[in-house]
Protein backbone atom coordinates (compact mmCIF):
# COMPACT_ATOMS: atom_id res chain seq x y z
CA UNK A 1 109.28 87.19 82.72
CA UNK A 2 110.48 90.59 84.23
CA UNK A 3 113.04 90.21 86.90
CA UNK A 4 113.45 92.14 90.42
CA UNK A 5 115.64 92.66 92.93
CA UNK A 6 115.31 91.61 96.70
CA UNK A 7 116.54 94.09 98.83
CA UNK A 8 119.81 92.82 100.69
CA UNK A 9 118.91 89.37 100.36
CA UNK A 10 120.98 88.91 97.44
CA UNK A 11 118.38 87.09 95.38
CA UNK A 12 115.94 87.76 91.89
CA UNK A 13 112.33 88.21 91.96
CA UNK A 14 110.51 85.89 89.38
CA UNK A 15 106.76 87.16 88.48
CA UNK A 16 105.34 86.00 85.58
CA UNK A 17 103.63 89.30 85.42
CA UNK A 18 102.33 92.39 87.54
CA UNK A 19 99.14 94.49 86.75
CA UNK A 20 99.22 98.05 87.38
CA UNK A 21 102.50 98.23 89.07
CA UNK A 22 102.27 101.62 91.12
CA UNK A 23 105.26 103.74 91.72
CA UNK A 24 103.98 106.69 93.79
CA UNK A 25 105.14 106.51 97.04
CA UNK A 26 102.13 105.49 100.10
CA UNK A 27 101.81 105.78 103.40
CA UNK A 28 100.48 102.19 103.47
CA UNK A 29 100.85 99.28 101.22
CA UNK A 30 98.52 95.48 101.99
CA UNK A 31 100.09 92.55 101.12
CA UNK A 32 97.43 89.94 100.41
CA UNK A 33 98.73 86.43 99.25
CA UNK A 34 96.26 84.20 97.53
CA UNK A 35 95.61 80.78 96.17
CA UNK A 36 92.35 79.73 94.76
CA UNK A 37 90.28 82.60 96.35
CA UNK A 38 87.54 83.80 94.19
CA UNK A 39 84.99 83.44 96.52
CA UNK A 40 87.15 85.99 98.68
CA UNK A 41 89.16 88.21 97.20
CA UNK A 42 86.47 90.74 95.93
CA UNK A 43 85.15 91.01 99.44
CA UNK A 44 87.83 91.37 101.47
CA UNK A 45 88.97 94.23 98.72
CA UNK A 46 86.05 96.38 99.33
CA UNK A 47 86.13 95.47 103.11
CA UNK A 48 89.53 96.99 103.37
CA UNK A 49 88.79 99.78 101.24
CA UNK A 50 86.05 100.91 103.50
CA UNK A 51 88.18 100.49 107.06
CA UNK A 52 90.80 102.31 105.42
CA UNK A 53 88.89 105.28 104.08
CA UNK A 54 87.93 106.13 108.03
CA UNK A 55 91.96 105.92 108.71
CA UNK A 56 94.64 108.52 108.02
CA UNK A 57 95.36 106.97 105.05
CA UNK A 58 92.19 106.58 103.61
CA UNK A 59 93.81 108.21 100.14
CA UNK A 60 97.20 107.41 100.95
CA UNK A 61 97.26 103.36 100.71
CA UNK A 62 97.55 100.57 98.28
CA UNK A 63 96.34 96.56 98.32
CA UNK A 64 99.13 94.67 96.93
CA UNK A 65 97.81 90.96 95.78
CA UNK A 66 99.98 88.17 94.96
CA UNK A 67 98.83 85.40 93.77
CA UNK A 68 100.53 82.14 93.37
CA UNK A 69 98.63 80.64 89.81
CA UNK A 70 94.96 80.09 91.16
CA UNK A 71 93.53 77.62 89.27
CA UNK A 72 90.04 79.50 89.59
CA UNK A 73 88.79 82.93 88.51
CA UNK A 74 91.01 84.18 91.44
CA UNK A 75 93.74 85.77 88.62
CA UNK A 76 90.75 87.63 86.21
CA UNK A 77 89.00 88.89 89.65
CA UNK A 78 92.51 90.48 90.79
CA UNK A 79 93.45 91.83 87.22
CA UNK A 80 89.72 93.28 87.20
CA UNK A 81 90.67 95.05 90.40
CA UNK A 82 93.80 96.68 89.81
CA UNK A 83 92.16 98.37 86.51
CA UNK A 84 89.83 100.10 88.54
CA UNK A 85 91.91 101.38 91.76
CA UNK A 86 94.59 101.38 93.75
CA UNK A 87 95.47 97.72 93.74
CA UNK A 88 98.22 95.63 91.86
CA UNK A 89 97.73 92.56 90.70
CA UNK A 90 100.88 90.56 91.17
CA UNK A 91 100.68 87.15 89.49
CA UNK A 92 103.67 83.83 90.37
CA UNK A 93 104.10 80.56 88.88
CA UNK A 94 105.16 79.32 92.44
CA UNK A 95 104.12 78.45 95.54
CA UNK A 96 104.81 79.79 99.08
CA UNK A 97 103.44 81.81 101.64
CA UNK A 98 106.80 83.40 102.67
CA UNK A 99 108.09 84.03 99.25
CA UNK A 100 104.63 85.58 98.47
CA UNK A 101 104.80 88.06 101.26
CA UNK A 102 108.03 89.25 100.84
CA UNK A 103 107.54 89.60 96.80
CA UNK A 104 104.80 91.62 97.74
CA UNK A 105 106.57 93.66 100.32
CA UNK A 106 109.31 94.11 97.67
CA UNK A 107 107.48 95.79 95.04
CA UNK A 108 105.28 98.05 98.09
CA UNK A 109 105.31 101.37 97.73
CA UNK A 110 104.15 102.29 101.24
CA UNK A 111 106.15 103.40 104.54
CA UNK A 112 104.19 101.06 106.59
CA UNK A 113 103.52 97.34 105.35
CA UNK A 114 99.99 95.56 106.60
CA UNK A 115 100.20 91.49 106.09
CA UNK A 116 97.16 89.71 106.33
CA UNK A 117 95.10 86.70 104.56
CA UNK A 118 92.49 87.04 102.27
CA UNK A 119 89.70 84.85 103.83
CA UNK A 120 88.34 87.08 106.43
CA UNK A 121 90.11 85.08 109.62
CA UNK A 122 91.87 88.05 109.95
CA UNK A 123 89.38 91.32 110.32
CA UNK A 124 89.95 94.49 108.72
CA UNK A 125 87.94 95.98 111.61
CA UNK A 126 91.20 95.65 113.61
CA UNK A 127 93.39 97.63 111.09
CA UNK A 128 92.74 101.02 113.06
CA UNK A 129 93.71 100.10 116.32
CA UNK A 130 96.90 98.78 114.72
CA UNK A 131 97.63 101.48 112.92
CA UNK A 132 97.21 103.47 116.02
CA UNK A 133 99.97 101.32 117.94
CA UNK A 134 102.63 101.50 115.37
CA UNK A 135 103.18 104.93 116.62
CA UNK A 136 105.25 103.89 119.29
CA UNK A 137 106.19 99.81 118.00
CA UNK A 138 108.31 98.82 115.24
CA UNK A 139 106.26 95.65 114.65
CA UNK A 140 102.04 95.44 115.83
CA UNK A 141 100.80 92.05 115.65
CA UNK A 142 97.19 91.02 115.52
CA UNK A 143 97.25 87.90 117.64
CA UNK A 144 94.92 85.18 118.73
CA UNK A 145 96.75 83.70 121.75
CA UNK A 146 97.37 87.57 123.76
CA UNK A 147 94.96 88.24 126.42
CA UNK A 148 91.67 88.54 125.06
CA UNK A 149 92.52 86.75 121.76
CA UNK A 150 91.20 83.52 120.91
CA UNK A 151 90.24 80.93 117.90
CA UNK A 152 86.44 80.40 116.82
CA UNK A 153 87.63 76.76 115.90
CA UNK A 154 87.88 73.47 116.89
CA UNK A 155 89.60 72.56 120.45
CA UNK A 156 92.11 70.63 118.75
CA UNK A 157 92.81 73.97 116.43
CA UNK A 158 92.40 75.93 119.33
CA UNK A 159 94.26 74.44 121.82
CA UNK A 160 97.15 72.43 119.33
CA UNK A 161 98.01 76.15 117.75
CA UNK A 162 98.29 78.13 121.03
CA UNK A 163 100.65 75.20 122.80
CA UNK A 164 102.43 74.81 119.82
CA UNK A 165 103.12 78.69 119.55
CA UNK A 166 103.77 78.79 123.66
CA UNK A 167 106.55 75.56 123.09
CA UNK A 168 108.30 77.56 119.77
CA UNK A 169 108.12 80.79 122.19
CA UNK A 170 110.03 79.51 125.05
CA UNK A 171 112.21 77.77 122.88
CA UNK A 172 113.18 81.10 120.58
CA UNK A 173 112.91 83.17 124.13
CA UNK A 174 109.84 85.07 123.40
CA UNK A 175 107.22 86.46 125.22
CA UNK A 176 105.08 87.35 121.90
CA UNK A 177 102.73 84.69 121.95
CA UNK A 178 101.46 84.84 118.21
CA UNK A 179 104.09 83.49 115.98
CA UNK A 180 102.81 81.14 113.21
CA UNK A 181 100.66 83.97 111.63
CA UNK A 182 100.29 86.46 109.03
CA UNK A 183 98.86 89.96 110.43
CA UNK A 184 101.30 91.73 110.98
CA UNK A 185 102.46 96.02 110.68
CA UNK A 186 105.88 97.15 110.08
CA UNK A 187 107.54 99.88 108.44
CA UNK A 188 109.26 98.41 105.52
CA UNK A 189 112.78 99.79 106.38
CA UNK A 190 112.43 97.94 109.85
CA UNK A 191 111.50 94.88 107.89
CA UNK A 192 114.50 95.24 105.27
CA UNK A 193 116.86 95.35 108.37
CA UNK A 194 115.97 91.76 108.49
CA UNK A 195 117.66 88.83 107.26
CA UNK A 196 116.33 86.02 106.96
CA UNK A 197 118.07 82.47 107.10
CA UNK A 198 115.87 79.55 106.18
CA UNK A 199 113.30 78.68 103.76
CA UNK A 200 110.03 77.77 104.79
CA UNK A 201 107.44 75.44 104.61
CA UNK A 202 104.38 76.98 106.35
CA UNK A 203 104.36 79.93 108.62
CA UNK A 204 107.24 79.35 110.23
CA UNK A 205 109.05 82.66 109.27
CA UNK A 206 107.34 84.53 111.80
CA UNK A 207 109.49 82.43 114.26
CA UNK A 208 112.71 83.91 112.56
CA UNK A 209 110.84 87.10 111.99
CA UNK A 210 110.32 88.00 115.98
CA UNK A 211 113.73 86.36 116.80
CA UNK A 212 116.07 88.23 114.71
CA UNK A 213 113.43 91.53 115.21
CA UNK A 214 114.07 91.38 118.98
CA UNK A 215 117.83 90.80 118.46
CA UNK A 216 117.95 93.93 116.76
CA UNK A 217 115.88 95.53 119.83
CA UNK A 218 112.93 96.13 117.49
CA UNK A 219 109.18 96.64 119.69
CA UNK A 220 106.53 94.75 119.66
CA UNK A 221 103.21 94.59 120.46
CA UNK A 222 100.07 92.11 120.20
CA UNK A 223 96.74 93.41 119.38
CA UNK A 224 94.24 90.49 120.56
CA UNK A 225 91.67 89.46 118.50
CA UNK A 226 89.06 86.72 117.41
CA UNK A 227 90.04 84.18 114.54
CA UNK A 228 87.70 82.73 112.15
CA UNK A 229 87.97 79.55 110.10
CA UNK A 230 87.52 80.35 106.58
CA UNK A 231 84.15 79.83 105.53
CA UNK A 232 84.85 79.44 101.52
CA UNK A 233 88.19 78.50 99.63
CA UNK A 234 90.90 76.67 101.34
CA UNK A 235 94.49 77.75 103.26
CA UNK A 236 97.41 78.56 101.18
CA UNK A 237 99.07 76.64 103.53
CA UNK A 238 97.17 73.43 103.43
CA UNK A 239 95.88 71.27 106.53
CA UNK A 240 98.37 68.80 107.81
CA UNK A 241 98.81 70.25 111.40
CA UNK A 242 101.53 67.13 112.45
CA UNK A 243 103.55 68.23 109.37
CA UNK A 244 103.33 72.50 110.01
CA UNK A 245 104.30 71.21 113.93
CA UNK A 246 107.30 69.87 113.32
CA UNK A 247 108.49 72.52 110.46
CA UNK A 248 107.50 74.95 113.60
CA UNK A 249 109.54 72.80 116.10
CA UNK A 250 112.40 72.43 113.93
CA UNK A 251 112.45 76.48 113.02
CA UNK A 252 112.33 77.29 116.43
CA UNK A 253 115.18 74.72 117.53
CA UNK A 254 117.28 76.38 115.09
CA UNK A 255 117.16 79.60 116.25
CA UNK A 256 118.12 78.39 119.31
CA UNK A 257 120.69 76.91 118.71
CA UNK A 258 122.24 79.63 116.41
């Protein structure tokens, strides 16, 4: 067990082990968490590496992915991966989307940091455009609830996640719209400026994320675009939508009330 330092957060990093752990500095560095996504992970590897070749960093990037002890071929597939390019293969014994993301972000060697899932809801086709607002933004959010986003899911899905966001957004005092998920651009010295508060459950740490951002009088912009329910593997995150409502609730009271 090798042992890493957050930066300014005053805690250890705890991987059971990293393959191919780059150290030449990037332009851009993907942070991919995973859980049980072998029917995924390969794809959405040689997606990214194709958008990203037609970008300015197309040999100036890396594809961080951290996985949280799939109990499928998800580990081999990764570790196969980083031996054959620019990709490390960081492997945890536990479990959380928000400590995944920021383990990966830790140990990025890029200037600019791209979160996003694994299972294709979140399209690499939209990684330009992004890239191409960050110019002027501290913070470019791919979002499903802007104008001329939306959810190819179920009305309940649909309908439950953007009133839910719009209730945590007026709460906070936000007019981002998109708070509960994970595709997001940054540089990583706006995002170690940071500090983060609370543990989470689910998603919630984009609530704190956007809050204390716009506190510090960071910009931000939404990119619209269409979400897709996975079509193999399931969520990191689970599906218990009354439970990941009130951890979103609750996050959102609390910055309020701070």
């Amino acid at each position: 067990m090798k042992n890493y330092s957050y930066f300014g957060y005053g805690k250890k990093l705890e991987f059971d082990r990293i393959k191919n752990p780059l150290k030449t500095k990037k332009g851009l560095s993907i942070v991919i968490p995973t859980y049980n996504e072998e029917g995924n992970v390969s794809e959405i590897v040689k997606k990214l590496e194709k958008v990203i070749s037609k970008t300015m960093f197309k040999k100036d990037y890396e594809i961080i992915i951290v996985d949280d002890n799939s109990k499928d071929k998800t580990p081999k597939i990764i570790d196969d991966l980083a031996n054959k390019g620019e990709i490390i293969a960081l492997h945890r014994k536990k479990r959380g989307i928000f400590s995944a993301v920021t383990d990966g972000i830790e140990i990025a060697n890029g200037e600019y940091i791209l979160t996003m899932d694994s299972d294709f809801s979140h399209p690499p086709e939209l990684i330009p455009k992004m890239l191409e607002e960050i110019k002027d933004q501290n913070i470019v959010i791919g979002s499903r609830y802007t104008k001329g986003g939306c959810m190819d899911s179920s009305l309940t899905r649909k309908w439950g996640g953007f009133f839910l966001n719009r209730i945590c957004g007026i709460i906070i005092g936000t007019k981002v719209r998109d708070l509960g998920g994970n595709f997001r651009l940054f540089r990583k010295r706006d995002f170690s400026r940071i500090k983060f508060e609370y543990n989470c459950s689910f998603a919630e740490f984009g609530h704190e994320l956007i809050y204390r951002a716009e506190k510090l009088g960071f910009r931000i912009k939404e990119v619209p675009f269409v979400y897709h329910d996975r079509k193999k593997g399931v969520s990191k995150i689970g599906n218990l939508p009354l439970k990941q409502a009130f951890h979103y609730l609750k996050r959102a009271t609390q910055l309020r009330l701070e």
